[in-house]
Protein backbone atom coordinates (compact mmCIF):
# COMPACT_ATOMS: atom_id res chain seq x y z
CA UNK A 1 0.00 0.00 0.00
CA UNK A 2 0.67 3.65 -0.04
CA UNK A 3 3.37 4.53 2.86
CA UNK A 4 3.58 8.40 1.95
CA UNK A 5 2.31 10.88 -0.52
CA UNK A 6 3.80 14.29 -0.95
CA UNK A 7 2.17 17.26 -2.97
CA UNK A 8 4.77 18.98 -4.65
CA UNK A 9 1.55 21.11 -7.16
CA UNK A 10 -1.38 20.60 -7.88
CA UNK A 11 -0.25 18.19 -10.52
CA UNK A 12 2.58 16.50 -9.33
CA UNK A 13 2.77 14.44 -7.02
CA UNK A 14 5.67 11.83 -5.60
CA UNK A 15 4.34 8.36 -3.65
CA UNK A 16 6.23 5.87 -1.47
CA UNK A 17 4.34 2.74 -1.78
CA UNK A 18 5.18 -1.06 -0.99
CA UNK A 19 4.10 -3.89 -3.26
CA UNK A 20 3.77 -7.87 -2.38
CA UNK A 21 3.39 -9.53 -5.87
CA UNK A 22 3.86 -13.32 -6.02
CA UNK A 23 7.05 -14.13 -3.79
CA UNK A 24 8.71 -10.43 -4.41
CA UNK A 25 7.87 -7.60 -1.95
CA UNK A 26 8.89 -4.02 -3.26
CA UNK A 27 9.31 -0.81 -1.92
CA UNK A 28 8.94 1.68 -4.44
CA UNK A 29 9.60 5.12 -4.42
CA UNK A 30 8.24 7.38 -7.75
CA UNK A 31 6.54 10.35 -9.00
CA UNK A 32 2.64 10.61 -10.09
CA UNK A 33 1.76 13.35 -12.54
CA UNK A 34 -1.76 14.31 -12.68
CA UNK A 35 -3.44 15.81 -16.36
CA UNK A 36 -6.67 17.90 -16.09
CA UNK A 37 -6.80 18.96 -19.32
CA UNK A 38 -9.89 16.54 -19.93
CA UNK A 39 -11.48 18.15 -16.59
CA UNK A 40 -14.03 18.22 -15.28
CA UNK A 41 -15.10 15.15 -17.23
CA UNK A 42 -11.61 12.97 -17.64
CA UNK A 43 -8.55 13.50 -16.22
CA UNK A 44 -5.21 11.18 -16.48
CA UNK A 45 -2.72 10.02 -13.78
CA UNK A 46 0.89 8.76 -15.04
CA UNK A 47 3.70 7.40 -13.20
CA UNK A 48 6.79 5.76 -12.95
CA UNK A 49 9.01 4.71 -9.54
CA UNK A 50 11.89 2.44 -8.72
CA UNK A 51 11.99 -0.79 -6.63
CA UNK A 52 15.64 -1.27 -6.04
CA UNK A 53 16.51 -4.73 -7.04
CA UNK A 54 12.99 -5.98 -7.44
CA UNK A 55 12.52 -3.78 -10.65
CA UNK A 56 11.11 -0.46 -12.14
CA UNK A 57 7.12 0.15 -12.83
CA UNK A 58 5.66 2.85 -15.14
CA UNK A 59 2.26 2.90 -16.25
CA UNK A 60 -1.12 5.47 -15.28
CA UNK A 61 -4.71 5.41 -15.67
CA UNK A 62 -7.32 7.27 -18.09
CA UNK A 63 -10.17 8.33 -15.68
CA UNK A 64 -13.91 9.47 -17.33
CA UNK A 65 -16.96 10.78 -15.09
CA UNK A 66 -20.28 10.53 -16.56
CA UNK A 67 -23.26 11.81 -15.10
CA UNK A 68 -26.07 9.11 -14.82
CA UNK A 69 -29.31 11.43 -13.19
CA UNK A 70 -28.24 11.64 -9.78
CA UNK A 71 -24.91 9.66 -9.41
CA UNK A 72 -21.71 10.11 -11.51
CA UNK A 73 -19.90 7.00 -13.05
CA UNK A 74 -16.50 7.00 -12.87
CA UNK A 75 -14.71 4.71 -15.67
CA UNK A 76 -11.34 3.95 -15.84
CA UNK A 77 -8.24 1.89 -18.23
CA UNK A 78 -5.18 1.60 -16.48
CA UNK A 79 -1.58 0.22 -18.00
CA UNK A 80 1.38 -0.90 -16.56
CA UNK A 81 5.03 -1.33 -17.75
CA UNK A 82 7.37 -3.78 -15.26
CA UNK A 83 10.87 -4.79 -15.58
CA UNK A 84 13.78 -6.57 -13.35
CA UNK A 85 12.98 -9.29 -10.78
CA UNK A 86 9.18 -8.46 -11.02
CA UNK A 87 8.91 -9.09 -14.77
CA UNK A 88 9.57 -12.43 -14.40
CA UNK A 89 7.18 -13.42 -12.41
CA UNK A 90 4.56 -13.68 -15.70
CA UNK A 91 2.11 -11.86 -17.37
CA UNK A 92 -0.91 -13.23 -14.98
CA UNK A 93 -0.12 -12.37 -11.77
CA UNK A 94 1.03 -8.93 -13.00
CA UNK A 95 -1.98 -8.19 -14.59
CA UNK A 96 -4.27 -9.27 -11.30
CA UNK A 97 -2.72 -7.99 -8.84
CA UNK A 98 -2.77 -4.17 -10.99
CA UNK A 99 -6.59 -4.55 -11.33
CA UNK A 100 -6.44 -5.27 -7.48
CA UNK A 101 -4.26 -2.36 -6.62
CA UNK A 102 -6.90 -0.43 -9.81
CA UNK A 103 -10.26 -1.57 -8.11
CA UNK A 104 -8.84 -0.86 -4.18
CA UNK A 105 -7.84 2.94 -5.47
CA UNK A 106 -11.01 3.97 -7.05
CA UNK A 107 -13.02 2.43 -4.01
CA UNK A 108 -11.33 4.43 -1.91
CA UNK A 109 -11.34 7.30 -4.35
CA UNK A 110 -14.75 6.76 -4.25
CA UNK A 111 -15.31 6.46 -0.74
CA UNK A 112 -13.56 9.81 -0.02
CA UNK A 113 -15.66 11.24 -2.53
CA UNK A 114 -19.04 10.45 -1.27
CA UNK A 115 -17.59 11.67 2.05
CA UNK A 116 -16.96 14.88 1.12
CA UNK A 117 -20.35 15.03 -0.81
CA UNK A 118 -22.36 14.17 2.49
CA UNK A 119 -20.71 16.55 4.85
């Protein structure tokens, strides 16, 4: 998960965040850039970081909100690039345990969200 998250602007951001994938545990440390130029109805988030001998990670996420009456979808497409010790650990288990980390971000995104819109 997430260990620390530092706002340098409104659009830049740089995340210390620990991984378990397979056998190989990861602390990475990276920057996230943040692209409102779709706003307020898509934005994007890229990002890249460095896990010391485990491996290297790049990749972001295309975000669209739709209205639907009352409630707003949010939609999303995320992509990640891997290499080192972490690449070799296959295709499969990359790609679940991104949707994992995808699906648990957006919930909480979500969550936050709907907590600010009630108060």
């Amino acid at each position: 998960g997430c260990e620390e998250l530092i706002k340098h602007s409104e659009t830049e951001l740089e995340a210390k965040v620990v991984l378990k994938i397979g056998p190989v545990k990861a602390r990475f440390s990276g920057n996230v850039q943040l692209d409102t130029a779709g706003a307020p109805d898509a934005f994007s988030l890229t990002g890249q970081g460095n896990g010391g001998a485990a491996g290297h990670a790049k990749g972001g996420a295309d975000v669209t909100l739709s209205a639907d009456g009352e409630t707003t979808i949010l939609r999303y497409e995320a992509k990640v690039d891997i290499g080192g010790k972490l690449a070799q650990l296959g295709g499969r288990l990359i790609q679940s345990t991104a949707k994992k980390l995808a699906e648990k971000f957006f919930k909480s995104f979500a969550d936050m969200v709907n907590q600010d819109v009630s108060a």
